[in-house]
Protein backbone atom coordinates (compact mmCIF):
# COMPACT_ATOMS: atom_id res chain seq x y z
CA UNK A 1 -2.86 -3.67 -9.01
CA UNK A 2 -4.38 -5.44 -11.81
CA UNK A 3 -8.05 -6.39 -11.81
CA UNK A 4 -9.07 -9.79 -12.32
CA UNK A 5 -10.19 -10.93 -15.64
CA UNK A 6 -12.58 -13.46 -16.79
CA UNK A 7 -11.75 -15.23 -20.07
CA UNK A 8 -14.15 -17.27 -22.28
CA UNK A 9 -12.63 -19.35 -24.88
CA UNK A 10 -14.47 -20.86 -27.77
CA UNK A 11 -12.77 -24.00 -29.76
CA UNK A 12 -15.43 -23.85 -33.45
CA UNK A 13 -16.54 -27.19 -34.29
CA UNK A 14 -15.04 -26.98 -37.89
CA UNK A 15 -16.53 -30.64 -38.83
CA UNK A 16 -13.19 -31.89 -39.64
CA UNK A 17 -9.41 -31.25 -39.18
CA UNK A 18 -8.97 -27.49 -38.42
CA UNK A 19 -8.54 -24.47 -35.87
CA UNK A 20 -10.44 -21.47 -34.99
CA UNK A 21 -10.40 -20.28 -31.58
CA UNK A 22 -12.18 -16.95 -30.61
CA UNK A 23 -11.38 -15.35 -26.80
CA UNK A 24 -12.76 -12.62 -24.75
CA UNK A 25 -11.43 -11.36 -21.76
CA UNK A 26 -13.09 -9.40 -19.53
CA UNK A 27 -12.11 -6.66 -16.93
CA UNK A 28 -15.06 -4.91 -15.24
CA UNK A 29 -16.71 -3.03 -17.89
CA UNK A 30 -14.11 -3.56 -20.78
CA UNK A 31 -13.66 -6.43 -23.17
CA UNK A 32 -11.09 -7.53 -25.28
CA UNK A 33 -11.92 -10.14 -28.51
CA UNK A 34 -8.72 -12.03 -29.99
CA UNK A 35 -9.01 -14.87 -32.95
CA UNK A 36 -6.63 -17.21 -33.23
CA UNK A 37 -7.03 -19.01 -36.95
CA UNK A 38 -10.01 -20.06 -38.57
CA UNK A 39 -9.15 -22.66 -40.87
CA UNK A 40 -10.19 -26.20 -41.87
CA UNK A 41 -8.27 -29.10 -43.99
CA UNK A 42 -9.93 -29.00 -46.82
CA UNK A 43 -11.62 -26.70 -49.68
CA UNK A 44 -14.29 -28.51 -50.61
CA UNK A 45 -17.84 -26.66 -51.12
CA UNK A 46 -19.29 -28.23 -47.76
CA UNK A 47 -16.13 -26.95 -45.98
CA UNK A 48 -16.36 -23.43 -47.43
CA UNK A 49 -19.87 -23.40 -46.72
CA UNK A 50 -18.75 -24.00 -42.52
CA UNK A 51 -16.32 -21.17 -42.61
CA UNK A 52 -18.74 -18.66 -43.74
CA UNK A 53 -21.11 -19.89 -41.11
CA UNK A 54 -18.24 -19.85 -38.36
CA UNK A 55 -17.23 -16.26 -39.13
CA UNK A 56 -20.89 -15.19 -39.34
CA UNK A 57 -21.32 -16.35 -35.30
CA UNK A 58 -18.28 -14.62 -34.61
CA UNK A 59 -19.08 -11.58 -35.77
CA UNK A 60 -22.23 -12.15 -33.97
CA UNK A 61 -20.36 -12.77 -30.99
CA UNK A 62 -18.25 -9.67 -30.99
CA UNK A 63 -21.88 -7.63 -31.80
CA UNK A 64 -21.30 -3.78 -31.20
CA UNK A 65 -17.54 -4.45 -29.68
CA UNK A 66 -14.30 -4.73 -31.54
CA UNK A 67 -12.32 -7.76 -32.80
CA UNK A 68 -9.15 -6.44 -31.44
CA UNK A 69 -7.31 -9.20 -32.52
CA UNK A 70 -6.65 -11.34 -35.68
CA UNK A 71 -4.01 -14.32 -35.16
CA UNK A 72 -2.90 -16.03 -38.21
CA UNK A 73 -0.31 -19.05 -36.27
CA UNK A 74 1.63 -20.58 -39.78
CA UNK A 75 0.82 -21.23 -43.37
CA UNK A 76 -1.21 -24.59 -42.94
CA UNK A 77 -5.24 -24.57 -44.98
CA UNK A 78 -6.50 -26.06 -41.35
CA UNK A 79 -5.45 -23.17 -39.51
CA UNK A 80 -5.92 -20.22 -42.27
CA UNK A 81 -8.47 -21.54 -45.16
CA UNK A 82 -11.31 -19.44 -43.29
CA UNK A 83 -10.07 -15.73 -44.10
CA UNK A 84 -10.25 -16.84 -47.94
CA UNK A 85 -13.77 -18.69 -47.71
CA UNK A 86 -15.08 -15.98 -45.70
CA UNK A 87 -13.01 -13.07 -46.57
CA UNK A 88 -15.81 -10.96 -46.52
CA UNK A 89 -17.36 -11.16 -43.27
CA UNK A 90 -13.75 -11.23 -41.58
CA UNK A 91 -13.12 -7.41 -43.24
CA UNK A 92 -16.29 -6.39 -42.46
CA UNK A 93 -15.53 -6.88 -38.41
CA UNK A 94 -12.52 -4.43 -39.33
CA UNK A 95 -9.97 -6.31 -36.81
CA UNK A 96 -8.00 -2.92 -34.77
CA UNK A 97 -4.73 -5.43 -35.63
CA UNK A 98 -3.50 -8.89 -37.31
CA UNK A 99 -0.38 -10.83 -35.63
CA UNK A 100 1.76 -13.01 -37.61
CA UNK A 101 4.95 -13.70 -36.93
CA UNK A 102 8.36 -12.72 -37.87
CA UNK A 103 8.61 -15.05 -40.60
CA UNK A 104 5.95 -13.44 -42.24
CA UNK A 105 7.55 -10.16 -41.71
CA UNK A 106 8.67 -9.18 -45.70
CA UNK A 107 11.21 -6.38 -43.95
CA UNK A 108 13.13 -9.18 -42.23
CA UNK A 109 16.04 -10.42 -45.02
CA UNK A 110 15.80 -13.55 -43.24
CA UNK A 111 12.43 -14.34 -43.44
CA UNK A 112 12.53 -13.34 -47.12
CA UNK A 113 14.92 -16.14 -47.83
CA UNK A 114 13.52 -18.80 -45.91
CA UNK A 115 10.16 -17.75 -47.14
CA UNK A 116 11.66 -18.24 -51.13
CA UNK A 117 13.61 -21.37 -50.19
CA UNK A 118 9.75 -22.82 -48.63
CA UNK A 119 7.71 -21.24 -51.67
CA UNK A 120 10.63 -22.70 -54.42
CA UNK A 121 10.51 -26.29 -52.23
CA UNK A 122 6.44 -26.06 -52.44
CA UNK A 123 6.39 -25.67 -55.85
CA UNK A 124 8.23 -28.43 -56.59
CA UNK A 125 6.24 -30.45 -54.27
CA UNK A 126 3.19 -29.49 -56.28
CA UNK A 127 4.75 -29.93 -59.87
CA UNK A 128 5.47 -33.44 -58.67
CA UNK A 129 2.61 -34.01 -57.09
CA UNK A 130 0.65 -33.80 -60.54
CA UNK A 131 3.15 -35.42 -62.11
CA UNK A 132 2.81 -38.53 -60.26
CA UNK A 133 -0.95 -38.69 -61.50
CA UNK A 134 0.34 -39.40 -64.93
CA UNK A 135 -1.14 -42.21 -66.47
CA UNK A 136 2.69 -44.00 -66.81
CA UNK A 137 3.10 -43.80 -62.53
CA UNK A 138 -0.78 -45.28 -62.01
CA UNK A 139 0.65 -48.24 -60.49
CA UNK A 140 2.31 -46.67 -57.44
CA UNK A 141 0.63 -45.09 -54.49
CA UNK A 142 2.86 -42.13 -54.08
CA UNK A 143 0.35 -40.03 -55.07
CA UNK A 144 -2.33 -40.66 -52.63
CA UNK A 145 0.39 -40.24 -49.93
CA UNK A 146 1.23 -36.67 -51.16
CA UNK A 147 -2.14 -35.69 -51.83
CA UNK A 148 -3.15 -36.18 -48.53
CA UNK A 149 -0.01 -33.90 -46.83
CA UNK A 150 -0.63 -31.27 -49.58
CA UNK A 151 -3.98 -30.98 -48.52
CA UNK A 152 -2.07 -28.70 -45.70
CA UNK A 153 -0.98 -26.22 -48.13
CA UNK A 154 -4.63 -26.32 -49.28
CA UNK A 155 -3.67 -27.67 -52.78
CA UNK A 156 -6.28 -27.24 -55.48
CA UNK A 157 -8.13 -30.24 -56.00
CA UNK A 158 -7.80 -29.86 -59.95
CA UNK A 159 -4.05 -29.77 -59.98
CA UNK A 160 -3.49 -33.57 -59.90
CA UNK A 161 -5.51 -33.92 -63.27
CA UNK A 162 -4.08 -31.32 -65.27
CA UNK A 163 -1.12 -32.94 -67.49
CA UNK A 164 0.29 -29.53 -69.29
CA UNK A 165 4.16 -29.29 -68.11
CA UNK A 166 4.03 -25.95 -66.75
CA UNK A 167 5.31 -23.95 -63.59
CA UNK A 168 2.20 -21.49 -63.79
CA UNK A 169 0.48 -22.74 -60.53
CA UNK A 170 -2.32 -20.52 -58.92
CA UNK A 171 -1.53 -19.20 -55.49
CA UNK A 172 -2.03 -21.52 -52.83
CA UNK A 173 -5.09 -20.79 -50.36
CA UNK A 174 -2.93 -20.09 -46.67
CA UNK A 175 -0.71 -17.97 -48.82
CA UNK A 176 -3.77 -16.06 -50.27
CA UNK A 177 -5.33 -15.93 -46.56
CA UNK A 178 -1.49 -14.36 -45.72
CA UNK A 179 -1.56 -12.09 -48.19
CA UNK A 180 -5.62 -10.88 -46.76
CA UNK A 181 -4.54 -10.86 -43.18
CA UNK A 182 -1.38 -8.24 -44.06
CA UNK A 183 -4.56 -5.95 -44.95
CA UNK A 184 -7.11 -6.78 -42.82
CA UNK A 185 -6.68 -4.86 -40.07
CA UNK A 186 -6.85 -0.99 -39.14
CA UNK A 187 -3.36 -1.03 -38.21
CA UNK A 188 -0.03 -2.33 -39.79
CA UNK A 189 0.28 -6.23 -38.73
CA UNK A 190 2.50 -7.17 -36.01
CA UNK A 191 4.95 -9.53 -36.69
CA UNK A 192 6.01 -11.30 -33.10
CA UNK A 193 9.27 -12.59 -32.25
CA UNK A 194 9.82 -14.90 -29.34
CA UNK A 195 10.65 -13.00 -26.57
CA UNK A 196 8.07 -9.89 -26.90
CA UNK A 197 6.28 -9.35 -23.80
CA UNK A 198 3.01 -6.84 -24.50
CA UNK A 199 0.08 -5.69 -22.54
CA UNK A 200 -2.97 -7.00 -24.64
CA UNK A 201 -4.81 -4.30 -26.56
CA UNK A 202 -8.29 -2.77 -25.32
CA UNK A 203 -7.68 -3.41 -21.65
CA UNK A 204 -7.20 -0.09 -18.98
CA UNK A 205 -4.21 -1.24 -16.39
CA UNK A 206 -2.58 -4.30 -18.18
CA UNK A 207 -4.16 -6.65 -16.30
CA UNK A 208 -3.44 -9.34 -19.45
CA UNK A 209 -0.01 -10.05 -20.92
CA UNK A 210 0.98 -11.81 -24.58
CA UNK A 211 3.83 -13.72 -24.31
CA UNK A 212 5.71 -14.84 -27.46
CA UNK A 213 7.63 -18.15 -27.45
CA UNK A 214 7.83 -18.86 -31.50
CA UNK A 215 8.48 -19.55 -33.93
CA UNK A 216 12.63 -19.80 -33.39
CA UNK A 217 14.54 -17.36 -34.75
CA UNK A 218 17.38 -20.16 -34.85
CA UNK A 219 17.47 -21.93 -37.72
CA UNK A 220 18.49 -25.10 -36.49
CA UNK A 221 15.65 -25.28 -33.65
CA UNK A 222 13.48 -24.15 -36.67
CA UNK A 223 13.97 -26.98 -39.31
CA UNK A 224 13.85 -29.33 -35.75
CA UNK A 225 10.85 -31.14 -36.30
CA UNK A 226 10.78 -34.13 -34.95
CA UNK A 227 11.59 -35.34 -31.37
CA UNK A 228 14.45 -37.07 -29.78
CA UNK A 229 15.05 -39.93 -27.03
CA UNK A 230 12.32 -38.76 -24.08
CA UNK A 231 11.04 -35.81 -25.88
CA UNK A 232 8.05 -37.49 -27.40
CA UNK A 233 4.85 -39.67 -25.27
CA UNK A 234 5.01 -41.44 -29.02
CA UNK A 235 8.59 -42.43 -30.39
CA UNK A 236 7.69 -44.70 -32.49
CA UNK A 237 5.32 -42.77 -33.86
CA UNK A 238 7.83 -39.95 -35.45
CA UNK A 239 7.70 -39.92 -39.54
CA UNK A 240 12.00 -40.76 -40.77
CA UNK A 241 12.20 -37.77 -42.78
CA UNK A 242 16.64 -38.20 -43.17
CA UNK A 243 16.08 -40.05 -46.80
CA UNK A 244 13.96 -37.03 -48.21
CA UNK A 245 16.76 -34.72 -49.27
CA UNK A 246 18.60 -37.63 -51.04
CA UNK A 247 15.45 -38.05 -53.19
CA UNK A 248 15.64 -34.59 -53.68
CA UNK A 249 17.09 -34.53 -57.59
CA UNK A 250 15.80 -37.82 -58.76
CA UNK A 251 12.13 -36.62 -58.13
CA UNK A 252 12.97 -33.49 -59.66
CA UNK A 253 13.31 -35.95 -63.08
CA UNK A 254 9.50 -36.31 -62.99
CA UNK A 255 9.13 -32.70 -62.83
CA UNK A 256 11.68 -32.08 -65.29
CA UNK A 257 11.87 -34.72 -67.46
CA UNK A 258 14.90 -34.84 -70.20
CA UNK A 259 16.90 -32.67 -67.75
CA UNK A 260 18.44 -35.24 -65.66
CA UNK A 261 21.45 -37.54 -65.93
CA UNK A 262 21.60 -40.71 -66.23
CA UNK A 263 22.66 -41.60 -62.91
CA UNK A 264 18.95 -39.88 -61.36
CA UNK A 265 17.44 -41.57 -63.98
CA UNK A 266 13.71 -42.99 -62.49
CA UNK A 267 13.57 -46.23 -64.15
CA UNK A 268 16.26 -49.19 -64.20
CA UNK A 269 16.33 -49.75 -67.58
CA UNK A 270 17.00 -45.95 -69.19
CA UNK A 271 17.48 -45.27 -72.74
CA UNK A 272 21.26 -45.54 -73.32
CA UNK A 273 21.42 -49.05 -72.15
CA UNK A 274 18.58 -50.51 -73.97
CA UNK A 275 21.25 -50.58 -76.57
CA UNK A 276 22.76 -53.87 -74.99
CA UNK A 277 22.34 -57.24 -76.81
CA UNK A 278 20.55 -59.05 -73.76
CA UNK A 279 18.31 -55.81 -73.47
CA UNK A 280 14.93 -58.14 -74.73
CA UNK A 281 15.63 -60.44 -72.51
CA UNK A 282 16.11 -58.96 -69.23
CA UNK A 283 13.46 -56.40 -70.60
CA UNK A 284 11.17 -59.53 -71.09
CA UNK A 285 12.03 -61.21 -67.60
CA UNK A 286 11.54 -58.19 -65.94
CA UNK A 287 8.31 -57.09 -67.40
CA UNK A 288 6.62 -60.42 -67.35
CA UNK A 289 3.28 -60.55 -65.57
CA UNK A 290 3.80 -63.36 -63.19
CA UNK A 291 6.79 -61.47 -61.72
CA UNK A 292 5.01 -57.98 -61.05
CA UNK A 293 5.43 -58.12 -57.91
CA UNK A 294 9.14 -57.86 -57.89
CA UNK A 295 9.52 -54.95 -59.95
CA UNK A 296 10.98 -51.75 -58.01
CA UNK A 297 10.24 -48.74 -61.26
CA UNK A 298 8.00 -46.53 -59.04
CA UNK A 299 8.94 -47.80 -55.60
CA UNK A 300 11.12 -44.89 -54.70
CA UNK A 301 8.61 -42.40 -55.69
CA UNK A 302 7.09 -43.20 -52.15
CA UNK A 303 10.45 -40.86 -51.42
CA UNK A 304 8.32 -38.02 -52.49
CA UNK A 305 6.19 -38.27 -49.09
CA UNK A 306 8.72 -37.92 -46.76
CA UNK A 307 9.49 -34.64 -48.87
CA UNK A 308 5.77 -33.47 -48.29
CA UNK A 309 6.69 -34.83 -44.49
CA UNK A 310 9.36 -32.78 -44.33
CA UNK A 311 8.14 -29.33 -45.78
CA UNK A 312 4.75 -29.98 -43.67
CA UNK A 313 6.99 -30.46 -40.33
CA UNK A 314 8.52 -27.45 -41.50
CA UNK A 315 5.74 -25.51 -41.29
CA UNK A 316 4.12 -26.38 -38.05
CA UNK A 317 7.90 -25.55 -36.83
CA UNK A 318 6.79 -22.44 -38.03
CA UNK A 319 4.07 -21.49 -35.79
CA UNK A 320 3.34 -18.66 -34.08
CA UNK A 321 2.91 -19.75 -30.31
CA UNK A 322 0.89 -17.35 -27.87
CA UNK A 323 0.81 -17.23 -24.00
CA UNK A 324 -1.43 -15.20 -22.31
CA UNK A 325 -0.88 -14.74 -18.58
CA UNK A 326 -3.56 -13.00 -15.90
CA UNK A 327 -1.77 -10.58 -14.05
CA UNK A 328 -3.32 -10.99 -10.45
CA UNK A 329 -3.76 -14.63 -10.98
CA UNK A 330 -0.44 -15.44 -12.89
CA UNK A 331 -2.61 -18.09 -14.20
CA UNK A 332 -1.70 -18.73 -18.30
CA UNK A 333 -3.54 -19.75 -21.33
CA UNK A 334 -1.32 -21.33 -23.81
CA UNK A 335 -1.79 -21.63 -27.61
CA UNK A 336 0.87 -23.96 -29.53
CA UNK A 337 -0.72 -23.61 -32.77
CA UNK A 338 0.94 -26.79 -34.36
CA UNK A 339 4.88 -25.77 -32.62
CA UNK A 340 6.77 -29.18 -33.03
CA UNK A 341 9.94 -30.28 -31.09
CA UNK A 342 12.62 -27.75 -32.59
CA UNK A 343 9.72 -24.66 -32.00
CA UNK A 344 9.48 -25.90 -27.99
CA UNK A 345 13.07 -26.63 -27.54
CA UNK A 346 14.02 -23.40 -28.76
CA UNK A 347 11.75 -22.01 -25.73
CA UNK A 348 15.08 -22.42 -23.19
CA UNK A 349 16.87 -19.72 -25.20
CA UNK A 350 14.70 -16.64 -24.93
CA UNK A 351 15.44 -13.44 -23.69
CA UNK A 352 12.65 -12.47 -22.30
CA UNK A 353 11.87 -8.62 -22.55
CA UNK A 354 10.67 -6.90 -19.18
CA UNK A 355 10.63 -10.01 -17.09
CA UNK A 356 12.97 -10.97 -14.11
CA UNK A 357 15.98 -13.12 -14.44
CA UNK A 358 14.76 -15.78 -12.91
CA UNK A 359 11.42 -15.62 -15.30
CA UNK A 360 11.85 -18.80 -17.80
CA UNK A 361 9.36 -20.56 -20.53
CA UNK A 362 8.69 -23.59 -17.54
CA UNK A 363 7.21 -20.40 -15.55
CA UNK A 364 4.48 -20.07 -18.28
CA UNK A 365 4.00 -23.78 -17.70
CA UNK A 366 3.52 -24.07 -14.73
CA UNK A 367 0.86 -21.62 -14.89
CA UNK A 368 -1.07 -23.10 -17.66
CA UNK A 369 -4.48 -23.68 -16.74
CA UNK A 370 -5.65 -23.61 -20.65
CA UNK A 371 -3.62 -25.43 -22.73
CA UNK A 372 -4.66 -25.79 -26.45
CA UNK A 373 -3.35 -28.69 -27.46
CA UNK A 374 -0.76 -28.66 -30.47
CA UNK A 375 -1.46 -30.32 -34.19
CA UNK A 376 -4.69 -31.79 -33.23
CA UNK A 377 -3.11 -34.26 -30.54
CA UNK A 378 -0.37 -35.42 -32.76
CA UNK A 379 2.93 -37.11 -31.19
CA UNK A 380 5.46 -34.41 -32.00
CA UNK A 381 3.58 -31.34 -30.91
CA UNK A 382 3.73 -31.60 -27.62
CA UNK A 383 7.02 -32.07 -25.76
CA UNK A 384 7.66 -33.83 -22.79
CA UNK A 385 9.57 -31.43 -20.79
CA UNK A 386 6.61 -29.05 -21.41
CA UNK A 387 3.43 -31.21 -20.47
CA UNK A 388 5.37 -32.38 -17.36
CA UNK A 389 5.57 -29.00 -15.89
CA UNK A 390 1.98 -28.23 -16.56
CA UNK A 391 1.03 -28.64 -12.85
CA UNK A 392 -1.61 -26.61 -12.14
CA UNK A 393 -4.12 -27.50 -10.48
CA UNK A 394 -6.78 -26.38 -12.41
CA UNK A 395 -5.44 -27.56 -15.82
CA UNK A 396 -7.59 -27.71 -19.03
CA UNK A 397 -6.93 -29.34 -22.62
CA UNK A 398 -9.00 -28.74 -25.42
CA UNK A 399 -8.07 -30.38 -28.74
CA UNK A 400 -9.37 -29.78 -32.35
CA UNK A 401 -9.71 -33.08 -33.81
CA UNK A 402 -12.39 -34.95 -35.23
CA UNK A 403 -12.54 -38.39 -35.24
CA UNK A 404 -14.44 -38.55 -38.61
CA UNK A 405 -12.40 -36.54 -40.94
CA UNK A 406 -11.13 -39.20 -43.55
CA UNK A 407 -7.72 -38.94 -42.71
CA UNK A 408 -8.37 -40.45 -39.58
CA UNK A 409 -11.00 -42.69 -39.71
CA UNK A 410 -8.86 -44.53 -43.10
CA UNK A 411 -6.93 -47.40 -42.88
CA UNK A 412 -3.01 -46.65 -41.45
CA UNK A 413 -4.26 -42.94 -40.93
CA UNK A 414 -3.05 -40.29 -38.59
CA UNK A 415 -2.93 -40.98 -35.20
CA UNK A 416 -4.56 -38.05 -34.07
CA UNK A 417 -4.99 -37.61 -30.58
CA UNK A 418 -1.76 -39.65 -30.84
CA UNK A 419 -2.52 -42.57 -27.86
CA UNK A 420 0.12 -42.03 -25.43
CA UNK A 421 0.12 -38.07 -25.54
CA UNK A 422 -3.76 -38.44 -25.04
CA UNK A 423 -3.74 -40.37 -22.03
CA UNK A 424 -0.95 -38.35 -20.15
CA UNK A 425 -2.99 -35.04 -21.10
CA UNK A 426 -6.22 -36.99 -19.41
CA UNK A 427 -3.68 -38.21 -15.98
CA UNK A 428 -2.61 -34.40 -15.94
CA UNK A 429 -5.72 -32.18 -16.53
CA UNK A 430 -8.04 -34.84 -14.26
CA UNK A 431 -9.66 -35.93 -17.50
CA UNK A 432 -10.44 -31.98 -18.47
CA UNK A 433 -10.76 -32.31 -21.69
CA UNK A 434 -12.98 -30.63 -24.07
CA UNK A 435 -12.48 -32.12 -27.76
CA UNK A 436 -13.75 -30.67 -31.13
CA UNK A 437 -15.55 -33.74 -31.85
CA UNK A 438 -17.05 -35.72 -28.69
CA UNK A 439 -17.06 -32.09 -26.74
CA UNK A 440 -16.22 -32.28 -22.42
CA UNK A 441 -15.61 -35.48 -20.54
CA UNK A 442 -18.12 -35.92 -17.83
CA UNK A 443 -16.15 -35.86 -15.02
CA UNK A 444 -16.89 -34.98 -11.41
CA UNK A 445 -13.03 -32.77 -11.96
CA UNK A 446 -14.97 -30.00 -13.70
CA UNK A 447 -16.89 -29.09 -10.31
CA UNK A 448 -13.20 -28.01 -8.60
CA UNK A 449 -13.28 -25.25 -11.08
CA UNK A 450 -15.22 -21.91 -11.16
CA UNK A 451 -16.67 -22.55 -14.97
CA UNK A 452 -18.08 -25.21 -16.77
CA UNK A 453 -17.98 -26.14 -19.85
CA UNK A 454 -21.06 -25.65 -22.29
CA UNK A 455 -21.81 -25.80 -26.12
CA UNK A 456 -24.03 -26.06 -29.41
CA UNK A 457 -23.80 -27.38 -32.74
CA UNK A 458 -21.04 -24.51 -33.60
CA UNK A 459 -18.65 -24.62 -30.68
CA UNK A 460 -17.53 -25.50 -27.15
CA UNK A 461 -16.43 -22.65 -24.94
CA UNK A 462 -15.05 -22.82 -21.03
CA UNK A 463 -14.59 -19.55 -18.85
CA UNK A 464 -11.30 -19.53 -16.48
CA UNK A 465 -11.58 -16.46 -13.66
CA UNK A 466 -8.21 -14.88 -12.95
């Protein structure tokens, strides 16, 4: 029989938008350390500065044990940015073992070309992102929009000034954090598929099992990002991404200028008609001061966000999401990373290795007593079907989100917790909730429970006994 295990999770206080979660579990003498991400939205000096310091207490944490465990979720800065800033300290903890997932796998043909198609659609992203900070598209606001979804891909600041037309763009940081994780650890990286079941490493008699659930090996579920009718708390809340591919070649012109025909031209008036007689005055009438506010030259360059919308949904679809259940306790802690609707539909179609027929992904729910919640609280990272069946009891939600990073606190900026979600994951974990920012709830719930929560000015942590 499996001895009971005590697990203490710590969510890092990044200081803004981000993810770093370190766990140890616990069975009688033996102790097993697993970190999921370490990342934080931006790359600024401040930001770098708070990653070294993060990965310093972890490594203090883990003292004279091992870090048997290295999670990389998906390709996002806030997830990922820390293994570049603090690169150093992560290698010297020598991790036993990184998992990524199959995506990341460059044996599987299939991940190879979906990771080409993403790297070719990123670039363009980024060629057109500095594009639009050319002096001639200064009116619109396009580029604001996209600078604030590239940030994701942790986007050099410098890019959007440089004016040379040239493809030669330096790597971008989650791919360089990638590329450190493939040789971090003493062992080849795993790449997970949904469906693995494993013991987890450095623990005598299995008394802790990794699930898998994603990302989808179904291509369809994977490019899924945003939810249908009753799959979202917050509808109205879900970005219209169906215009971006129809953009797709006339924002290439800004990229490529000279290149594209007259029909994607960008501006209403192109060259080979300014050849008509009436050209100066419908040139004139359009141009004239007092009727600004009509003109439509750069309006469709907003088009470019819901491309950035698209390729960022994308890649949360892309994460790698982790179960862990407690053998004698069944009870489950369960890490989304930023899984949107596609990633948690495709949950009904595993095949579940080792586990009896009747075993299904609503099983895991139902268990959940730890559930980190998905995207920082946003609407489409959380599904419906999947919060409902989070019954237990003894149900926890701790969300990384700040309420002062600048993308929130601007005007029209993300809705992160998103408002509905937020209050259903209040109604269903008794108001459990232990947030990056404002830390635990004080709430009389916490005393049906065996832990507490507790913190400091570098994280908040919770033990669950199973």
């Amino acid at each position: 029989m499996a001895s009971a295990v005590t697990v203490n999770i710590k969510m890092y206080r990044v200081g803004e938008l981000g993810d770093c979660f370190l766990l140890r579990f616990t069975s009688g003498q033996e102790k097993s350390h697993v970190l999921i991400d370490c990342g934080s939205f931006s790359n600024s000096k401040a930001s770098a500065a708070r990653m070294k310091e993060i990965a310093a207490d972890i490594k203090k944490q883990i003292g004279n044990n091992r870090l048997n465990v290295v999670a990389g979720t998906h390709q996002h800065n806030d997830h990922l940015s820390g293994f570049v800033h603090a690169a150093s300290i992560f290698e010297s903890m020598t991790p036993d073992q990184v998992w990524l997932s199959w995506l990341d796998n460059p044996d599987d043909k299939k991940a190879r070309e979906i990771g080409n198609d993403y790297n070719n659609y990123l670039t363009s992203l980024r060629l057109i992102n500095r594009e639009l900070h050319r002096p001639e598209f200064a009116s619109g606001n396009a580029s604001n929009k996209l600078d604030d979804l590239m940030g994701f891909h942790g986007i050099p600041a410098d890019e959007k000034t440089k004016s040379a037309r040239t493809d030669s763009l330096p790597p971008a940081v989650p791919a360089q954090a990638r590329a450190i994780l493939q040789q971090m650890g003493k062992k080849k990286p795993a790449y997970l598929s949904p469906g693995d079941v494993f013991p987890l490493p450095g623990l005598f008699g299995e008394p802790v099992k990794v699930y898998v659930l994603g990302p989808p090996k179904n291509e369809d579920l994977l490019y899924d990002k945003e939810p249908g009718k009753g799959e979202s708390f917050d509808p109205k809340l879900a970005a219209n991404s169906t215009t971006a591919y129809r953009m797709l070649s006339a924002l290439k012109k800004i990229a490529n200028p000279g290149k594209a025909s007259n029909e994607e031209a960008p501006f209403p008036f192109y060259e080979p008609f300014r050849e008509s007689g009436n050209f100066k005055h419908v040139w004139e009438s359009y141009y004239n001061k007092k009727e600004e506010w009509r003109a439509i030259d750069l309006d469709w360059l907003n088009q470019a966000e819901q491309l950035a919308l698209w390729l960022d949904g994308f890649t949360n679809n892309s994460s790698l999401v982790l179960a862990f259940e407690l053998v004698q306790s069944n009870k489950v802690l369960l890490f989304a990373a930023d899984a949107q609707t596609g990633n948690w539909n495709s949950w009904r179609e595993i095949k579940w290795k080792k586990k009896p027929k009747d075993f299904n992904w609503l099983s895991l729910m139902r268990n959940t007593v730890l559930y980190k919640a998905g995207h920082h609280g946003s609407h489409n990272s959380t599904l419906v079907e999947g919060l409902e069946n989070m019954t237990h009891e003894e149900l926890v939600v701790m969300i990384p989100v700040d309420k002062t990073d600048s993308h929130i606190t601007k005007k029209n900026g993300w809705k992160m917790p998103a408002a509905n979600l937020y209050k259903e994951l209040k109604k269903r974990s008794k108001n459990r909730v232990i947030r990056m920012d404002d830390g635990f709830s004080k709430v009389k719930a916490w005393n049906e429970l065996k832990g507490k929560p507790s913190g400091n000015s570098l994280y908040w942590q919770f033990e669950i006994k199973g």
